[in-house]
N, C-alpha and C. Protein backbone atom coordinates (compact mmCIF):
# COMPACT_ATOMS: atom_id res chain seq x y z
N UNK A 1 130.94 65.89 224.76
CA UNK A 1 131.82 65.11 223.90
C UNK A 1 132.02 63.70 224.45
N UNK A 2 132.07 63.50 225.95
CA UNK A 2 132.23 62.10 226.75
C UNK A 2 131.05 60.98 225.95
N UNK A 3 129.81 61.90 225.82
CA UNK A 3 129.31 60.59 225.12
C UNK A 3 128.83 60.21 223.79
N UNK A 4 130.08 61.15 222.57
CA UNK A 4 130.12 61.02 221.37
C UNK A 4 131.01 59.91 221.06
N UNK A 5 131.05 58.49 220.44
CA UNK A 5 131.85 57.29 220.32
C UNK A 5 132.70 57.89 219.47
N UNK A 6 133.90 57.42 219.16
CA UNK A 6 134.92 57.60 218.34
C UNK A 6 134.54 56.91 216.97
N UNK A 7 134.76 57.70 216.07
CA UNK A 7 134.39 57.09 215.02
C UNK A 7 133.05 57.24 214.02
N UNK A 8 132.42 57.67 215.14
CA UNK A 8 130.88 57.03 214.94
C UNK A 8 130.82 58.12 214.07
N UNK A 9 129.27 57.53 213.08
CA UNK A 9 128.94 58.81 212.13
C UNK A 9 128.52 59.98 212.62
N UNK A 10 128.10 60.98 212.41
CA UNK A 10 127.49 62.01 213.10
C UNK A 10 126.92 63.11 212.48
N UNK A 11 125.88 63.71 212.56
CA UNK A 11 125.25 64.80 211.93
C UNK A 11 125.33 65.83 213.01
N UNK A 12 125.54 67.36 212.12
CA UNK A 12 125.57 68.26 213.38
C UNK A 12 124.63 68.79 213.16
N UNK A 13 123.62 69.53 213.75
CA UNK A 13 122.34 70.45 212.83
C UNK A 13 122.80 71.81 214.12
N UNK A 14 123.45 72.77 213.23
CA UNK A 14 123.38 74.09 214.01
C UNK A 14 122.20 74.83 213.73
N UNK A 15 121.35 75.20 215.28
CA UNK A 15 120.21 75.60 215.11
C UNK A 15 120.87 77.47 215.59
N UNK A 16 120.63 78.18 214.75
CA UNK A 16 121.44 79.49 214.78
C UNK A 16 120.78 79.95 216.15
N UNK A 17 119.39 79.79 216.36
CA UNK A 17 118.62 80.68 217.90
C UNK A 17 119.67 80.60 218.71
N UNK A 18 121.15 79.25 218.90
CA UNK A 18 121.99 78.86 219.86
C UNK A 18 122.65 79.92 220.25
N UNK A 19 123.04 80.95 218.88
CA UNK A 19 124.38 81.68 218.53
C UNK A 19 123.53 82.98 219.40
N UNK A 20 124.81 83.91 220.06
CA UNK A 20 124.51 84.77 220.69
C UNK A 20 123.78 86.02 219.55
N UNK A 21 122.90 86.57 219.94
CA UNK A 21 122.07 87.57 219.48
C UNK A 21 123.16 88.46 218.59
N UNK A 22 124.14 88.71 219.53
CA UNK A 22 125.11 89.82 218.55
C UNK A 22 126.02 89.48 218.01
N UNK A 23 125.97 88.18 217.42
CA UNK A 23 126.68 87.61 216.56
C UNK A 23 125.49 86.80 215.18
N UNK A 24 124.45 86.89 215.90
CA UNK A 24 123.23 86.12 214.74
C UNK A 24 122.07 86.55 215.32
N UNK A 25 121.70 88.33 214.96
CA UNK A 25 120.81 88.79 215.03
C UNK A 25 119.47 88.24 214.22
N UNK A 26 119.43 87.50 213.51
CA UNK A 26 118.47 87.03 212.25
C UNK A 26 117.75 85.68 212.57
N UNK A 27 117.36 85.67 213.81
CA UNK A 27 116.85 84.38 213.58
C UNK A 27 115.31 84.96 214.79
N UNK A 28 114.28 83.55 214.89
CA UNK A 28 113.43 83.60 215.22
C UNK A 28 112.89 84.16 216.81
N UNK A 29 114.00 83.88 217.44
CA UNK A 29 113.95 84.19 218.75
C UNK A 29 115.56 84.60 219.45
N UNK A 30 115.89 85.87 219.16
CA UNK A 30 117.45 86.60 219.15
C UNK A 30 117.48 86.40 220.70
N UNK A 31 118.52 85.89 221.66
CA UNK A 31 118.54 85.91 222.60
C UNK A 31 119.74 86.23 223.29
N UNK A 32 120.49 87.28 224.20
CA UNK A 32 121.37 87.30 224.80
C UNK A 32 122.08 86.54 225.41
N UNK A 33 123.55 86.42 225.39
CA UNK A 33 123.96 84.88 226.17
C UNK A 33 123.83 83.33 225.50
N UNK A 34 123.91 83.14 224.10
CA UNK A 34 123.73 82.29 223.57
C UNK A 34 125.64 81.81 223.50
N UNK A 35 125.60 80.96 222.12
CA UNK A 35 127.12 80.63 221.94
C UNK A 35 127.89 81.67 220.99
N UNK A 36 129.15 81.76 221.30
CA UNK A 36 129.99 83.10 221.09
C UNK A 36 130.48 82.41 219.31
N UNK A 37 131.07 83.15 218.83
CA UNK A 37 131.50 82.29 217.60
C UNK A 37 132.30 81.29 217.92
N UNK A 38 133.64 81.52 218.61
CA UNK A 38 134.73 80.87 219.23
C UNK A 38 133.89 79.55 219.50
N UNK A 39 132.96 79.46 220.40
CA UNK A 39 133.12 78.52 221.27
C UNK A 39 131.95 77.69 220.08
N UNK A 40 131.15 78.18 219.43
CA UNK A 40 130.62 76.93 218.11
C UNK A 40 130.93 76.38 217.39
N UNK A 41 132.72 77.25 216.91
CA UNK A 41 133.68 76.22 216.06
C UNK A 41 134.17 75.76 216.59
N UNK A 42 134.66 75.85 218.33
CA UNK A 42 134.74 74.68 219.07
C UNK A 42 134.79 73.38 219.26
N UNK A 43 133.42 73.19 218.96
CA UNK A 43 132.29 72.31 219.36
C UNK A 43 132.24 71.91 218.03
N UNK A 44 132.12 72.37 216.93
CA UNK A 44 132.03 72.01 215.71
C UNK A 44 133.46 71.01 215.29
N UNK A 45 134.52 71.50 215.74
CA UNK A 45 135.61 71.21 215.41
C UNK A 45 136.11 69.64 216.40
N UNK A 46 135.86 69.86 217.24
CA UNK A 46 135.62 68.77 218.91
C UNK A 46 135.13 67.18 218.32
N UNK A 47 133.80 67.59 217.17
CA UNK A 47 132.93 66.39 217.22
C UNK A 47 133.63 66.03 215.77
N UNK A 48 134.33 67.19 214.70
CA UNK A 48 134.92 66.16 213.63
C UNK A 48 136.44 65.64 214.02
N UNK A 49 136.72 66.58 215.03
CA UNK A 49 138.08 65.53 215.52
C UNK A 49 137.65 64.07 215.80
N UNK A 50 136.65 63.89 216.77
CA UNK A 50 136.07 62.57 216.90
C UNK A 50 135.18 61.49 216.46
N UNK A 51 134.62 62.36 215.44
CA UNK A 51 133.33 61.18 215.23
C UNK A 51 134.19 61.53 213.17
N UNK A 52 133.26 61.04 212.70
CA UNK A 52 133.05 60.96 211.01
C UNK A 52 131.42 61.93 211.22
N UNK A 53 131.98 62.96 210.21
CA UNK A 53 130.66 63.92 209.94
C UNK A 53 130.21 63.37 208.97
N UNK A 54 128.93 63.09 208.75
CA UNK A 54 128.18 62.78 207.48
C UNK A 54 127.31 63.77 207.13
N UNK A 55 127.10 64.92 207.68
CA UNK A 55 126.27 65.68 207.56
C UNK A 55 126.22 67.10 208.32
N UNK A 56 125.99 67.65 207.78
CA UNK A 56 125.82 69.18 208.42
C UNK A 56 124.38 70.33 208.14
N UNK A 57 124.30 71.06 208.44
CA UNK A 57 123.17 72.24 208.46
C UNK A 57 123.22 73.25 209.28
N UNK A 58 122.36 74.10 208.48
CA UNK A 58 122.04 75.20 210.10
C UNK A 58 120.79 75.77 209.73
N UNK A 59 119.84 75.64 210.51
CA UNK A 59 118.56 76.10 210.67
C UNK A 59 117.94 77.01 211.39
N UNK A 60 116.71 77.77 211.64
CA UNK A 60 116.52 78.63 212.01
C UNK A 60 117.14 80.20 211.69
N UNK A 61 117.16 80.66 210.45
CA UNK A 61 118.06 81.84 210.16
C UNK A 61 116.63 82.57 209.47
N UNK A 62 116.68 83.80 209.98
CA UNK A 62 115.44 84.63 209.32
C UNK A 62 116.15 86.25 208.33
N UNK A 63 115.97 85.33 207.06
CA UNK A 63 117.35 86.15 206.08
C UNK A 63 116.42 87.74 206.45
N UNK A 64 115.06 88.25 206.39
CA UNK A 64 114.51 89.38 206.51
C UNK A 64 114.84 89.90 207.39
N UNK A 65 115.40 89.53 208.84
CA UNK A 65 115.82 90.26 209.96
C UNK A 65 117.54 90.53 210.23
N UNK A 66 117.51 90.20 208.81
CA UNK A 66 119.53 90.55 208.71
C UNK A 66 119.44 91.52 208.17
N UNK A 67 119.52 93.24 209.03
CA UNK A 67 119.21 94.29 208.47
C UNK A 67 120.51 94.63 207.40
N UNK A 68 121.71 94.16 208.66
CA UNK A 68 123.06 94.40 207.85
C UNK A 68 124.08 93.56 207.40
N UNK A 69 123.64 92.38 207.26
CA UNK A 69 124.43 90.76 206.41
C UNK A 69 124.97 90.58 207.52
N UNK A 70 124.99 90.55 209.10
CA UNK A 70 125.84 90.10 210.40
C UNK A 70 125.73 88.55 210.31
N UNK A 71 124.36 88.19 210.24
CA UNK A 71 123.71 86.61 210.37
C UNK A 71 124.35 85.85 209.36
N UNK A 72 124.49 86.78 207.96
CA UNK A 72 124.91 86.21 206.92
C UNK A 72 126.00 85.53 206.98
N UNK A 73 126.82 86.94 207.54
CA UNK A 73 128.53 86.16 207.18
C UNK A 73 128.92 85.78 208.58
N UNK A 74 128.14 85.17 209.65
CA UNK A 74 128.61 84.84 210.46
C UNK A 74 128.42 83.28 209.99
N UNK A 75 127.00 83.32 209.68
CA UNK A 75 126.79 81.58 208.77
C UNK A 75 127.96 81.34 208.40
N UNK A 76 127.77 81.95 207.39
CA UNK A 76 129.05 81.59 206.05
C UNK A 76 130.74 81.53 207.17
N UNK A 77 130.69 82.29 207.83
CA UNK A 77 131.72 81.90 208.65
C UNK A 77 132.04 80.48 209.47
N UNK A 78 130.88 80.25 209.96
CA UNK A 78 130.88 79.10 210.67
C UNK A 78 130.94 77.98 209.91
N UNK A 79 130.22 77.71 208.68
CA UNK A 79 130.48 76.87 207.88
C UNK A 79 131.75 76.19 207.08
N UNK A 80 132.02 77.86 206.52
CA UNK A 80 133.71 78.04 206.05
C UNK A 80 134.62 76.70 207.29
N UNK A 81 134.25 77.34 208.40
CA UNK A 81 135.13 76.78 209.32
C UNK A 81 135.29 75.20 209.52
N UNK A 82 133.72 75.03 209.16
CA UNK A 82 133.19 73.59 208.99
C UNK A 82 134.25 72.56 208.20
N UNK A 83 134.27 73.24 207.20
CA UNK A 83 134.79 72.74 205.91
C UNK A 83 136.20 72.77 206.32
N UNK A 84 137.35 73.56 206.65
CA UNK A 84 138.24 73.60 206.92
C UNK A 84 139.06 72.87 207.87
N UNK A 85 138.06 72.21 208.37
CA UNK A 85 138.26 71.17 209.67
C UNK A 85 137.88 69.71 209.56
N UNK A 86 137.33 69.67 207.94
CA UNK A 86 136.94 68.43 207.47
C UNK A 86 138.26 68.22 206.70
N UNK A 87 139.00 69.39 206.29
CA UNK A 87 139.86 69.38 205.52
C UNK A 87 141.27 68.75 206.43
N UNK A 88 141.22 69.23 207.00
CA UNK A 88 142.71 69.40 207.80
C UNK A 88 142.23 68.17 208.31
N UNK A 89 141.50 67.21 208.88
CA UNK A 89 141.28 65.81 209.05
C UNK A 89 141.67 64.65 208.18
C-alpha cells in the first residue's frame, strides 16, 4: 500500500490462482496457502480507501472445476464486497 499514491486511479485485476485452494478450488493451478477471503477484501478494501478504482476484474476462474459452486460464490462474494466498499466511500 506504501507505494499506492493517494488518489491515484487504479485498476485491481484479482487473479483467483491468488485465493487459497479451499476457498477457490476452480481455477488453473489450485494451490495451498494462497490468500484467505478475509485478507483479499482486505487488500481490496485498503486500495479503494486510497486510490480512485476505475476498474476491476477477476481472472483465471475454471467454471468446469467448480464441482460444487465454492469458486462461484466465493467470486460473487468478493466482488459483492467490492461494490460495497465503493459504496460506503
Amino acid at each position: 500500500m506504501k507505494h499506492l499514491k493517494s488518489g491515484a486511479n487504479c485498476m485491481i485485476t484479482m487473479d483467483c490462482d491468488a485465493l487459497d485452494a479451499g476457498i477457490m478450488p476452480a481455477v488453473m493451478a489450485p494451490t495451498p496457502g494462497g490468500l484467505s477471503y478475509t485478507q483479499s477484501i482486505d487488500l481490496i478494501d485498503a486500495v479503494i480507501k486510497k486510490s480512485k478504482l476505475v476498474a476491476f476484474d477477476m481472472i483465471e476462474s475454471v467454471p468446469e472445476r467448480d464441482k460444487d459452486g465454492t469458486a462461484a460464490i466465493t467470486a460473487a462474494r468478493i466482488l459483492a464486497n467490492a461494490l460495497g466498499c465503493l459504496a460506503r466511500k
